[in-house]
Protein backbone atom coordinates (compact mmCIF):
# COMPACT_ATOMS: atom_id res chain seq x y z
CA UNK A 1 0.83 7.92 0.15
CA UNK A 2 2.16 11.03 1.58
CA UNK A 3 2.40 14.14 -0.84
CA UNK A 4 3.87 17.43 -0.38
CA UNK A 5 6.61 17.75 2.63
CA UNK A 6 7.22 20.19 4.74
CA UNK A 7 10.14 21.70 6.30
CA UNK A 8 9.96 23.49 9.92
CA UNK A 9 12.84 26.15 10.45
CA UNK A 10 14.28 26.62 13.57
CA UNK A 11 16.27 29.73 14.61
CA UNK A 12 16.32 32.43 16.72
CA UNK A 13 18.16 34.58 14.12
CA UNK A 14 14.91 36.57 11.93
CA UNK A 15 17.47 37.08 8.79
CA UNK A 16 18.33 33.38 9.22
CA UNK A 17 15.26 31.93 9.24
CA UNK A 18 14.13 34.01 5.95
CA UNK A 19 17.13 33.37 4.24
CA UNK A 20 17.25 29.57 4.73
CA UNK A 21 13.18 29.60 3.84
CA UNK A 22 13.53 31.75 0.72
CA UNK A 23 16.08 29.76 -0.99
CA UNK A 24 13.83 26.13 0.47
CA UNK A 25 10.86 27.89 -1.06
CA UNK A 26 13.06 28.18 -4.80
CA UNK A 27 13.94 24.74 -4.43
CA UNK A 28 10.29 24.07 -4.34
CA UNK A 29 9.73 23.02 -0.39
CA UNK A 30 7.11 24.35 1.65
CA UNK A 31 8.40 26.26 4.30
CA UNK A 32 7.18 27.29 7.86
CA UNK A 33 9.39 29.34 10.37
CA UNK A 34 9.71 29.67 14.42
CA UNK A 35 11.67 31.73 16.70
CA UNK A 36 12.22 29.19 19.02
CA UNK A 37 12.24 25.65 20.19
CA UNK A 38 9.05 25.94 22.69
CA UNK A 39 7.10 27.74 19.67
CA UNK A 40 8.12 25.01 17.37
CA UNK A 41 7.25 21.75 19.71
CA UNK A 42 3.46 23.17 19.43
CA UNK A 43 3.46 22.08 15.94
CA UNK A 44 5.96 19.12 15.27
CA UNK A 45 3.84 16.03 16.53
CA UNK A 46 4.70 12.46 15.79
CA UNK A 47 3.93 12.22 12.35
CA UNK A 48 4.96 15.76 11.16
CA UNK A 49 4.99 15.34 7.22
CA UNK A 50 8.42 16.96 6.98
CA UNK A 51 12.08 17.45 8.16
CA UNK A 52 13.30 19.80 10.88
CA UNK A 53 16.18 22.58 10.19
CA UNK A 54 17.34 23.71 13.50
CA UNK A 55 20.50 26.25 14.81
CA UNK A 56 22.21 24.48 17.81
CA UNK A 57 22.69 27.37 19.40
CA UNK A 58 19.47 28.89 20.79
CA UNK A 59 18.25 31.25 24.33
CA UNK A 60 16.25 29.21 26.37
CA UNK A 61 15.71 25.68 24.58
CA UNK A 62 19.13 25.19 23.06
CA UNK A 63 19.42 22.89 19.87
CA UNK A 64 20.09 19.47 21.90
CA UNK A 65 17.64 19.70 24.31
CA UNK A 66 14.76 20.70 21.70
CA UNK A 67 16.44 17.62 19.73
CA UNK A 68 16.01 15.46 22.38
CA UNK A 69 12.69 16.32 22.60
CA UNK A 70 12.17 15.56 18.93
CA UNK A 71 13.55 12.11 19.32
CA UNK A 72 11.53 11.42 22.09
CA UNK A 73 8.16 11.85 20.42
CA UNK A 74 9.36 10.40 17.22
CA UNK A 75 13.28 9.16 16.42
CA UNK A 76 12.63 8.87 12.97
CA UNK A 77 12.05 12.55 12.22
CA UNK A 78 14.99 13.57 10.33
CA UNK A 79 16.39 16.69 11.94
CA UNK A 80 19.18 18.86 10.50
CA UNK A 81 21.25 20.82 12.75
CA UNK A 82 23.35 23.98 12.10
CA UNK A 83 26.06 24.66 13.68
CA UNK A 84 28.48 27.59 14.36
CA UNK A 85 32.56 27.75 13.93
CA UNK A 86 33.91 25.68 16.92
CA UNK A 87 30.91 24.05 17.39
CA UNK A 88 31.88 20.36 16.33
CA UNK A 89 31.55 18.57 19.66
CA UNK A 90 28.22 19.85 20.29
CA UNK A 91 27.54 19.02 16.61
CA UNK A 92 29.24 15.21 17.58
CA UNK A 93 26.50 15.18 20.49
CA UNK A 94 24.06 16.33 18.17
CA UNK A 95 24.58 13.13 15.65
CA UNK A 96 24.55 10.51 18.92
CA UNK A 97 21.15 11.83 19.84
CA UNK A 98 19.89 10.90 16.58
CA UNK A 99 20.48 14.38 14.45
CA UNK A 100 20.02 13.32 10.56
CA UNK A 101 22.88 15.31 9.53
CA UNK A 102 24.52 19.16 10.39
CA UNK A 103 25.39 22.18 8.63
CA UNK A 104 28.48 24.25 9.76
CA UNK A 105 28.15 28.27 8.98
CA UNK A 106 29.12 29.41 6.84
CA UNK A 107 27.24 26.68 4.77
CA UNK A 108 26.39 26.29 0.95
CA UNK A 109 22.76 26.77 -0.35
CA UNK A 110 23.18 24.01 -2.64
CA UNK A 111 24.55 21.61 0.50
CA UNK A 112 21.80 22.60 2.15
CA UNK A 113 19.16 21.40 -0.91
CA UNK A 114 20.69 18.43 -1.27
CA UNK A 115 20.51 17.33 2.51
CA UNK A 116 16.71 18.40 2.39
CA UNK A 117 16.25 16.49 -0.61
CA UNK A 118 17.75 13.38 1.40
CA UNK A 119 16.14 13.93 4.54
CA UNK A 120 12.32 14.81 2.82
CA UNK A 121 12.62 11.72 0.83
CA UNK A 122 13.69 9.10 3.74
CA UNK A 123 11.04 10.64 5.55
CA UNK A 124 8.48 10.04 2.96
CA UNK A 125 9.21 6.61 3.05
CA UNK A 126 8.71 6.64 6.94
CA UNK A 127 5.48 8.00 6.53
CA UNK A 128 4.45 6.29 3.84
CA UNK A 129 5.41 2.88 6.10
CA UNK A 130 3.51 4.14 8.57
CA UNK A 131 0.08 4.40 6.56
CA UNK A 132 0.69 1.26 5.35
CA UNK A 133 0.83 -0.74 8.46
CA UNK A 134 -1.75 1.23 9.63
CA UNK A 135 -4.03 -0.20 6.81
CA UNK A 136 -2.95 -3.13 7.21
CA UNK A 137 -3.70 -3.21 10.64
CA UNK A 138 -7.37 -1.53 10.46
CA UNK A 139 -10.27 -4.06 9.21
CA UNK A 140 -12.08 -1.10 7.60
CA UNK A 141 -9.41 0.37 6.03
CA UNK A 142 -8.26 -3.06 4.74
CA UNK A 143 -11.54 -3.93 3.59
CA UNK A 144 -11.80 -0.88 1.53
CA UNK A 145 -8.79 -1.89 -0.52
CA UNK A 146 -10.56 -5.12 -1.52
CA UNK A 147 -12.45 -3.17 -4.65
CA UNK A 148 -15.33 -4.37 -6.37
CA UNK A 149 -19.13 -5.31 -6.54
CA UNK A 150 -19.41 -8.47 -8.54
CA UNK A 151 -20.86 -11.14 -7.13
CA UNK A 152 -17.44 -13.26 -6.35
CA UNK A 153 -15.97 -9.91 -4.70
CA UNK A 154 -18.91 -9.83 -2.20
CA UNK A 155 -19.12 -13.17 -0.85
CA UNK A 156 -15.19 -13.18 -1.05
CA UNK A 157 -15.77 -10.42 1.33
CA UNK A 158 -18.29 -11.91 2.94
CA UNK A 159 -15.99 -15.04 3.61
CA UNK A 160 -13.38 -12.67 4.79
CA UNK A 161 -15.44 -11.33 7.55
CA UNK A 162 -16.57 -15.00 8.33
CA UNK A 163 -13.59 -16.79 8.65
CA UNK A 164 -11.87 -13.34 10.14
CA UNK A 165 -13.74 -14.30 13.41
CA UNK A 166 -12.97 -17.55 13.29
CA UNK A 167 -9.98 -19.54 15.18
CA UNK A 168 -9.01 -22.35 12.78
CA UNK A 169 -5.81 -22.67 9.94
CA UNK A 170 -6.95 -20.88 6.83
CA UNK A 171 -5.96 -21.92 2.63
CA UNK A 172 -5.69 -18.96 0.33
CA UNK A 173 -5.49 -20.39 -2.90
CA UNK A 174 -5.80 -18.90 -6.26
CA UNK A 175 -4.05 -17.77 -9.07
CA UNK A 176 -1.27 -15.50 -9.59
CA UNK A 177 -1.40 -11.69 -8.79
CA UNK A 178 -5.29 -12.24 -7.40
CA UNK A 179 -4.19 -9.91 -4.03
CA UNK A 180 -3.82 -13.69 -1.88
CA UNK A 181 -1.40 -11.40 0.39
CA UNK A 182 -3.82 -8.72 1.21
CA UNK A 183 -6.50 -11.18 1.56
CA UNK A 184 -4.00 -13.28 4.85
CA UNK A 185 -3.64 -9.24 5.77
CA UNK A 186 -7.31 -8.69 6.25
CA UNK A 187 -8.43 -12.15 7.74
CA UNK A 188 -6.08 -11.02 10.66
CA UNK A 189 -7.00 -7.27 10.10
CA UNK A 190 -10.89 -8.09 10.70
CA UNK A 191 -10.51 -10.80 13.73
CA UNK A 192 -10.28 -11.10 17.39
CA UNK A 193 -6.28 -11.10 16.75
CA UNK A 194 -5.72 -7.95 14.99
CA UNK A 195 -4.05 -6.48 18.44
CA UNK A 196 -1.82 -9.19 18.02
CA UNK A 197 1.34 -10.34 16.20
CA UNK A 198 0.97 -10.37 12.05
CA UNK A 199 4.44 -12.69 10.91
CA UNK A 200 4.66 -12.67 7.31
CA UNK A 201 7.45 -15.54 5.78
CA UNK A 202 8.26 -15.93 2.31
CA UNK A 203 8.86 -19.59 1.92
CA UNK A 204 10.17 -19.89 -1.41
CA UNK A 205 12.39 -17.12 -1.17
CA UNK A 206 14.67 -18.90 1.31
CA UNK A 207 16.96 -22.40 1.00
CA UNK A 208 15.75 -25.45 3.14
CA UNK A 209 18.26 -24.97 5.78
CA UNK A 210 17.38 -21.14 6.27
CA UNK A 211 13.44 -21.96 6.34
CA UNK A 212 13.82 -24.42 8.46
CA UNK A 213 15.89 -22.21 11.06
CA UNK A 214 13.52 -19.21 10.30
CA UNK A 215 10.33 -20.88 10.89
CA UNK A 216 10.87 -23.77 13.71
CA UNK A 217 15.08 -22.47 15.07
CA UNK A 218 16.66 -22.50 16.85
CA UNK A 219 18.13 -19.20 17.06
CA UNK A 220 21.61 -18.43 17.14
CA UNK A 221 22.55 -16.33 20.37
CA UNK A 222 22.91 -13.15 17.71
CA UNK A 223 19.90 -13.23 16.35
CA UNK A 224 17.11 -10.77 17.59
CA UNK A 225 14.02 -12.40 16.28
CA UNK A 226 12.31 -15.43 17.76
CA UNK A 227 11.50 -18.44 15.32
CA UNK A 228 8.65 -16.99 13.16
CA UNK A 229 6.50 -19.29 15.27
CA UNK A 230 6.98 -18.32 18.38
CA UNK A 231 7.30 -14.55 17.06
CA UNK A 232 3.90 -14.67 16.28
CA UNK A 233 2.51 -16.89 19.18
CA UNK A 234 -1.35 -15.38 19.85
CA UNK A 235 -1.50 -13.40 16.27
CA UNK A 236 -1.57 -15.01 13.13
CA UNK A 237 1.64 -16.53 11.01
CA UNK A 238 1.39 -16.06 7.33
CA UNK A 239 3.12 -19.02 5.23
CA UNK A 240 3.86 -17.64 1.40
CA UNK A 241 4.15 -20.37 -0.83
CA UNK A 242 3.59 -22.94 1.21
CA UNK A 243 3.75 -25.78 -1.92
CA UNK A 244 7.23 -24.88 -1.56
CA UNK A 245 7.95 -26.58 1.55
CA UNK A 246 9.63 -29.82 1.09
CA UNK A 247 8.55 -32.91 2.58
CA UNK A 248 10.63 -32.55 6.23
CA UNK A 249 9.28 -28.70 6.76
CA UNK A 250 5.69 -30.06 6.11
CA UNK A 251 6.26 -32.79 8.56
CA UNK A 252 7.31 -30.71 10.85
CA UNK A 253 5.07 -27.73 10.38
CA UNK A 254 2.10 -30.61 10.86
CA UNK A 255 3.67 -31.57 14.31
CA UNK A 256 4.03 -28.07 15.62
CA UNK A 257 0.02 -27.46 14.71
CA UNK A 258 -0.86 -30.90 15.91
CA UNK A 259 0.96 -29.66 19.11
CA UNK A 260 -0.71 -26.65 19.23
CA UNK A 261 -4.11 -27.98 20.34
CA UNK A 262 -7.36 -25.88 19.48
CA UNK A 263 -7.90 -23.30 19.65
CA UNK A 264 -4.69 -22.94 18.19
CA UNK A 265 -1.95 -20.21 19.86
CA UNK A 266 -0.57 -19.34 16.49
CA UNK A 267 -2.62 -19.56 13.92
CA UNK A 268 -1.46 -20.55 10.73
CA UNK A 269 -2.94 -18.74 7.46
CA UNK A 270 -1.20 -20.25 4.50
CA UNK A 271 -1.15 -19.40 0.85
CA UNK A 272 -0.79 -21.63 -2.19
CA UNK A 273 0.32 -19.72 -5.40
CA UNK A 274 0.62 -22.54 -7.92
CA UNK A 275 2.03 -21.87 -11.57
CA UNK A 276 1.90 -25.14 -13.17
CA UNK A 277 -1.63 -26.17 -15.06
CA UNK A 278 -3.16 -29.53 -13.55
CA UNK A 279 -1.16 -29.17 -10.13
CA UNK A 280 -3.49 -28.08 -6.92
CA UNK A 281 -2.92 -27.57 -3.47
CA UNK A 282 -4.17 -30.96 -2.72
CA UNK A 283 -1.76 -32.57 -4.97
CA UNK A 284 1.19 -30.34 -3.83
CA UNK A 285 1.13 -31.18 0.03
CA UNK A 286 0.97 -33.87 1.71
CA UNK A 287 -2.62 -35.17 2.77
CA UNK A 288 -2.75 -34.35 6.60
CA UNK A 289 -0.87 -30.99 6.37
CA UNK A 290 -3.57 -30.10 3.72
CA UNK A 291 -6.94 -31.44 5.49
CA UNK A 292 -5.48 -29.29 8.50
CA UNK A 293 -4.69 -26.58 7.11
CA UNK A 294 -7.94 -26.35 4.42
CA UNK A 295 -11.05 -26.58 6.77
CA UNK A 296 -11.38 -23.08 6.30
CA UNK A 297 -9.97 -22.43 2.35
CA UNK A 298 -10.44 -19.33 0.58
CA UNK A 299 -10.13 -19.24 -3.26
CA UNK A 300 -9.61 -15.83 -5.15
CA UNK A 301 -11.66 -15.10 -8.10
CA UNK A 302 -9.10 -14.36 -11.03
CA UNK A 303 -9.45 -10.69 -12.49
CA UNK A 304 -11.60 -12.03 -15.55
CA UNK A 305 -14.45 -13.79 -14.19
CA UNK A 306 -14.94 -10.10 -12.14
CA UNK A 307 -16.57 -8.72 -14.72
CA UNK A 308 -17.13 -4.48 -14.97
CA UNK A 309 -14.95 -4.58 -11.12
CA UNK A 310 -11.99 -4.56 -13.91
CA UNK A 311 -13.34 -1.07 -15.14
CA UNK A 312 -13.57 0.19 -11.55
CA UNK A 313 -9.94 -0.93 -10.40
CA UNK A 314 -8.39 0.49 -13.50
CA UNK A 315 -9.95 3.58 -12.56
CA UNK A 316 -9.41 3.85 -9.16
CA UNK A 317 -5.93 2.98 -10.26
CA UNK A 318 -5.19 5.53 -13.02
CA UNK A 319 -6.59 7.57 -11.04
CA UNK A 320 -4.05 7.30 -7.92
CA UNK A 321 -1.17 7.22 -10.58
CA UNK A 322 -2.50 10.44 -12.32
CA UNK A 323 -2.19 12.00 -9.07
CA UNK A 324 1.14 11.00 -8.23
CA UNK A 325 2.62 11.91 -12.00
CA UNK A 326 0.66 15.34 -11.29
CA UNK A 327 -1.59 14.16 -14.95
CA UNK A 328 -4.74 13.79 -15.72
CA UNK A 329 -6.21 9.94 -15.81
CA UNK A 330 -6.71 8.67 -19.61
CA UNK A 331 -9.95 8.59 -20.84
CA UNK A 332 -10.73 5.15 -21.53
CA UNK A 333 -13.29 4.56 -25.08
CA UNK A 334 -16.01 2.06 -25.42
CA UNK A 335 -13.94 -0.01 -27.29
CA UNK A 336 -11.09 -0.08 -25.05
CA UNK A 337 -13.18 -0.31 -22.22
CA UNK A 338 -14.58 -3.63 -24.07
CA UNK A 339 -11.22 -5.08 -24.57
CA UNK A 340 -10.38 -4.41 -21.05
CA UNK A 341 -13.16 -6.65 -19.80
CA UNK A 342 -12.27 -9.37 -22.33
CA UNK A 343 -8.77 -9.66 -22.00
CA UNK A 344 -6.97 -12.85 -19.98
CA UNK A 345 -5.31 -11.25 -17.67
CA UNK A 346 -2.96 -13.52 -16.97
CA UNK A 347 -1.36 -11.63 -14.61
CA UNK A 348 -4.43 -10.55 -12.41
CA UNK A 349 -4.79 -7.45 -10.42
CA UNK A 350 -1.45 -7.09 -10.40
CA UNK A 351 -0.79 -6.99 -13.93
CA UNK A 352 -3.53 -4.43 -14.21
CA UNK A 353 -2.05 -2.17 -11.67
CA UNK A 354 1.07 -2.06 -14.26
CA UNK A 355 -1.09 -1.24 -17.15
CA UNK A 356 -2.82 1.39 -15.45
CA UNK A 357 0.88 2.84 -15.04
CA UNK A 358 1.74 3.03 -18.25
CA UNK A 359 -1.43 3.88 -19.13
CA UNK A 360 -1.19 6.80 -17.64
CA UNK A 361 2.80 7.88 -18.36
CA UNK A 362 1.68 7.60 -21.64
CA UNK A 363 -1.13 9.54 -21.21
CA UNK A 364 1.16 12.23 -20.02
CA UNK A 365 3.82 12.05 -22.84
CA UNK A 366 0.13 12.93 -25.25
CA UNK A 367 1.02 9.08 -27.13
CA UNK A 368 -0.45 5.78 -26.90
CA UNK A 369 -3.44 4.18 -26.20
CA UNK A 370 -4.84 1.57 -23.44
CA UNK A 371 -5.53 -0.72 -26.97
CA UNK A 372 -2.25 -0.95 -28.02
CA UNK A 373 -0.67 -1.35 -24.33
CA UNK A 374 -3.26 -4.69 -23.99
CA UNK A 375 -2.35 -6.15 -27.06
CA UNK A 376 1.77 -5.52 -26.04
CA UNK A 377 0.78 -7.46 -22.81
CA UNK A 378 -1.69 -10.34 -25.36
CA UNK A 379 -0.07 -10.59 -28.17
CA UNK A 380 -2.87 -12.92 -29.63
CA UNK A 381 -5.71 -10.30 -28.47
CA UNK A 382 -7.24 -8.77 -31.72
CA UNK A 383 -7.73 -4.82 -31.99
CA UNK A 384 -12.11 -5.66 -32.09
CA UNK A 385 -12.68 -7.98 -30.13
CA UNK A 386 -15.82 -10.06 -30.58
CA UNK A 387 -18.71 -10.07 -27.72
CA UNK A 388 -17.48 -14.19 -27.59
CA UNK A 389 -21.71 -14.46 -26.41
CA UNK A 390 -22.02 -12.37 -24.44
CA UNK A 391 -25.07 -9.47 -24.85
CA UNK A 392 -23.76 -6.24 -26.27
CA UNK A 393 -26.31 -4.50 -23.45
CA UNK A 394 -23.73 -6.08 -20.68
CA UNK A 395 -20.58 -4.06 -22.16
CA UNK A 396 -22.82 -0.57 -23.00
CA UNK A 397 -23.88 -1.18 -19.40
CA UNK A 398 -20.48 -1.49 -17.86
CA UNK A 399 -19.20 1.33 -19.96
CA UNK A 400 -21.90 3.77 -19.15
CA UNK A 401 -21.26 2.85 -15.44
CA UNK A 402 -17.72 3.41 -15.37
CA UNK A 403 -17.92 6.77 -17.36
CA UNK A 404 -20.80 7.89 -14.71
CA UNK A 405 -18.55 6.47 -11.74
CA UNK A 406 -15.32 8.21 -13.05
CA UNK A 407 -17.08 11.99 -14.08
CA UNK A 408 -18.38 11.88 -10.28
CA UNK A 409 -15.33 11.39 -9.41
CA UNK A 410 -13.30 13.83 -10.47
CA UNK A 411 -16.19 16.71 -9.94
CA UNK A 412 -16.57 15.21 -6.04
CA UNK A 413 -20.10 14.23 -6.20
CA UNK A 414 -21.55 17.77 -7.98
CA UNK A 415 -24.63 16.29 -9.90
CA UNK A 416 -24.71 19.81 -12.43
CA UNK A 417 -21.27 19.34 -13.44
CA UNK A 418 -21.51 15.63 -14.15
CA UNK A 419 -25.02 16.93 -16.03
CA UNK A 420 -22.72 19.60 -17.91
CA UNK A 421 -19.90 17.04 -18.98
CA UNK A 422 -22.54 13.95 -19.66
CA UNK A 423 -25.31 16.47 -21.37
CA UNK A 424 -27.92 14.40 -18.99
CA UNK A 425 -31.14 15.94 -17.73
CA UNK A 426 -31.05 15.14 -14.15
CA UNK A 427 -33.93 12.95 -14.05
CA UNK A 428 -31.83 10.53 -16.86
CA UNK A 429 -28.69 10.86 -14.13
CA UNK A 430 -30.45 10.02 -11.47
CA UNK A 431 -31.94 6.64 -13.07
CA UNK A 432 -29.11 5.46 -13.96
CA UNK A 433 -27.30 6.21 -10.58
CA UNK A 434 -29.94 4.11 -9.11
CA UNK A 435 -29.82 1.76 -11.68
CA UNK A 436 -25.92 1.06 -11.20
CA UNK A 437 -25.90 1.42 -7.41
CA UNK A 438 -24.04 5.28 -7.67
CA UNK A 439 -24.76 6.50 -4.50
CA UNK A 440 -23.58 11.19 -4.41
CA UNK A 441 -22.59 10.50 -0.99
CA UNK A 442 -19.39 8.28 -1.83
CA UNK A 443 -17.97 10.93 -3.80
CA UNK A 444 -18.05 13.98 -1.80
């Protein structure tokens, strides 16, 4: 995610450009300045983390032309003009090149603030798409997100990389909130068609007749898009719910893949996210479509067979959200840390991601603890829980490992303050680093 923005003044006007900066700089925004358009294109690349406040009227590069300029090497920079008395058509020209917005002089501070506000935040969320599809689209990266080191989560990665390189129709199955989504992401991320076209369609979130046109058309003469499987023709289609196709789209969907030939030109990853207890994939298509489709099946773990990986995520994950609320993490207790390796977890990774959220706004607010937020989200959990058979050594063991993982952590890999904070002698850290597969070099 991207943090702090920035915002690049543009003017060729000294008093102007420290006014506007000062009052930016009380409103909290970090501020740089330049005396003209040439000085400022040597700094504003593509993926400048910030807005642009420019005057229009400028000696040499004038406003539009260091706009168009902008625009050119990325259009969705947001760009703020300002513009003097008189000045609306150039302002007018200003907007059709793709200006976010203008200021006429004599403007008001506060306008100003709350157009950088605007502007900073949309282009967060540019940035922050950017990243994302950038993950998405990078094995490594991808792979990363796919935390853990029990044994399911390695061969699950392991299968990943396997059927990644492969050419055939893939099954995700699994249950709810297991991270089936990221797993179609990476399978394409990882394989010989990651260069390729990545269609994602949500089949139970559209009627028949809108599925049916969205997935096989054909198109109406105003609509921009291809049929999703022709838009992804050579990269991978990703079908969401595919138990919710009825029995016409799966007889059709089995024609267009029988049609296909092998290797296939789209191929077909689809995911089956069933609810009700008994039913299975199997049992919720019909036979062919599911013999095609399953020769290469995945099927997620659920979060509680993963063992101490649920003390890792939830770290990892408060410790994102700490960052972002501008907090420190909670510290989790043995007991706590117990109860989160016990508890059903219905919900999966994703209802852990929410817990580690209000885990931590809680945290901040100096109330609550990660006990009574579990037992809000399992009402039938009890505040000890029992060891239900398993050793006692297993839970110290996963405790220990997490506290050791999380005080590295936050002091970047330095073994004397994790020493300090643990009271270890360096010989004890250094055992049990080995002993739980630590390795210094992952945190610095």
């Amino acid at each position: 995610m991207v943090k702090a923005m920035k915002i690049a003044i543009v003017d060729d006007e000294k008093d102007m450009r420290q006014s506007i900066s000062q009052w930016l700089a009380l409103s909290g925004y970090d501020t740089e300045t330049f005396a003209s358009a040439e000085e400022a294109l040597g700094t504003l690349g593509p993926d400048y983390p910030g807005i642009v406040i420019s005057d229009i009227r400028m000696p040499g590069m004038d406003g539009i032309q260091f706009l168009k300029k902008l625009m050119g090497a990325d259009s969705s920079l947001p760009v703020i003009m300002i513009t003097g008395h008189g000045d609306v058509p150039m302002a007018v020209e200003a907007m059709r090149v793709g200006a976010y917005d203008f200021l006429e002089k004599p403007f008001n501070p506060d306008r100003m603030s709350e157009l950088a506000q605007k502007a900073t935040n949309a282009r967060r969320l540019t940035l922050d798409n950017r990243q994302l599809r950038r993950e998405l689209s990078d094995g490594t990266q991808i792979m990363q997100k796919l935390i853990g080191q029990s044994p399911k989560m390695e061969r699950l990665r392991e299968d990943i990389l396997d059927l990644g390189h492969a050419d055939g129709h893939v099954l995700i199955d699994g249950e709810t909130g297991t991270g089936k989504t990221l797993i179609a992401h990476a399978l394409h991320a990882v394989g010989s068609r990651a260069g390729k076209n990545f269609v994602l369609l949500p089949c139970a979130a559209m009627d028949e007749a809108a599925l049916m046109k969205r997935l096989f058309g054909p198109m109406e003469p105003e609509d921009t898009r291809l049929p999703a499987i022709e838009e992804a023709r050579g990269g991978t289609l990703v079908l969401e719910d595919i138990e919710s196709l009825s029995d016409a789209a799966q007889a059709r969907l089995l024609s267009v893949i029988n049609d296909q030939g092998t290797p296939p030109e789209t191929r077909i990853v689809a995911i089956c996210n069933l609810q009700d207890e008994g039913q299975t994939c199997e049992s919720a298509l019909r036979p062919d479509l599911f013999y095609r489709l399953a020769a290469l099946r995945i099927t997620v773990p659920p979060l509680r067979q993963r063992g101490e990986d649920i003390l890792t995520l939830f770290a990892r994950l408060s410790e994102q959200y700490a960052e972002d609320y501008g907090c420190e993490p909670p510290q989790v207790s043995a007991q706590e840390a117990a109860q989160l390796l016990q508890a059903p977890w219905p919900g999966n990774v994703r209802q852990l991601i929410h817990l580690a959220e209000r885990a931590v706004l809680q945290s901040r607010r100096g109330s609550g603890t990660i006990s009574s937020l579990l037992m809000n989200d399992h009402e039938d959990m009890k505040p000890v829980m029992t060891t239900e058979g398993k050793p006692l050594k297993e839970y110290v063991e996963a405790f220990e490992r997490m506290l050791i993982d999380n005080t590295m952590r936050r002091h970047k890999g330095s073994i004397a303050a994790v020493m300090e904070e643990l009271c270890l002698p360096r010989r004890t850290l250094n055992e049990k680093m080995a002993k739980y597969s630590l390795q210094r070099a992952d945190y610095l």
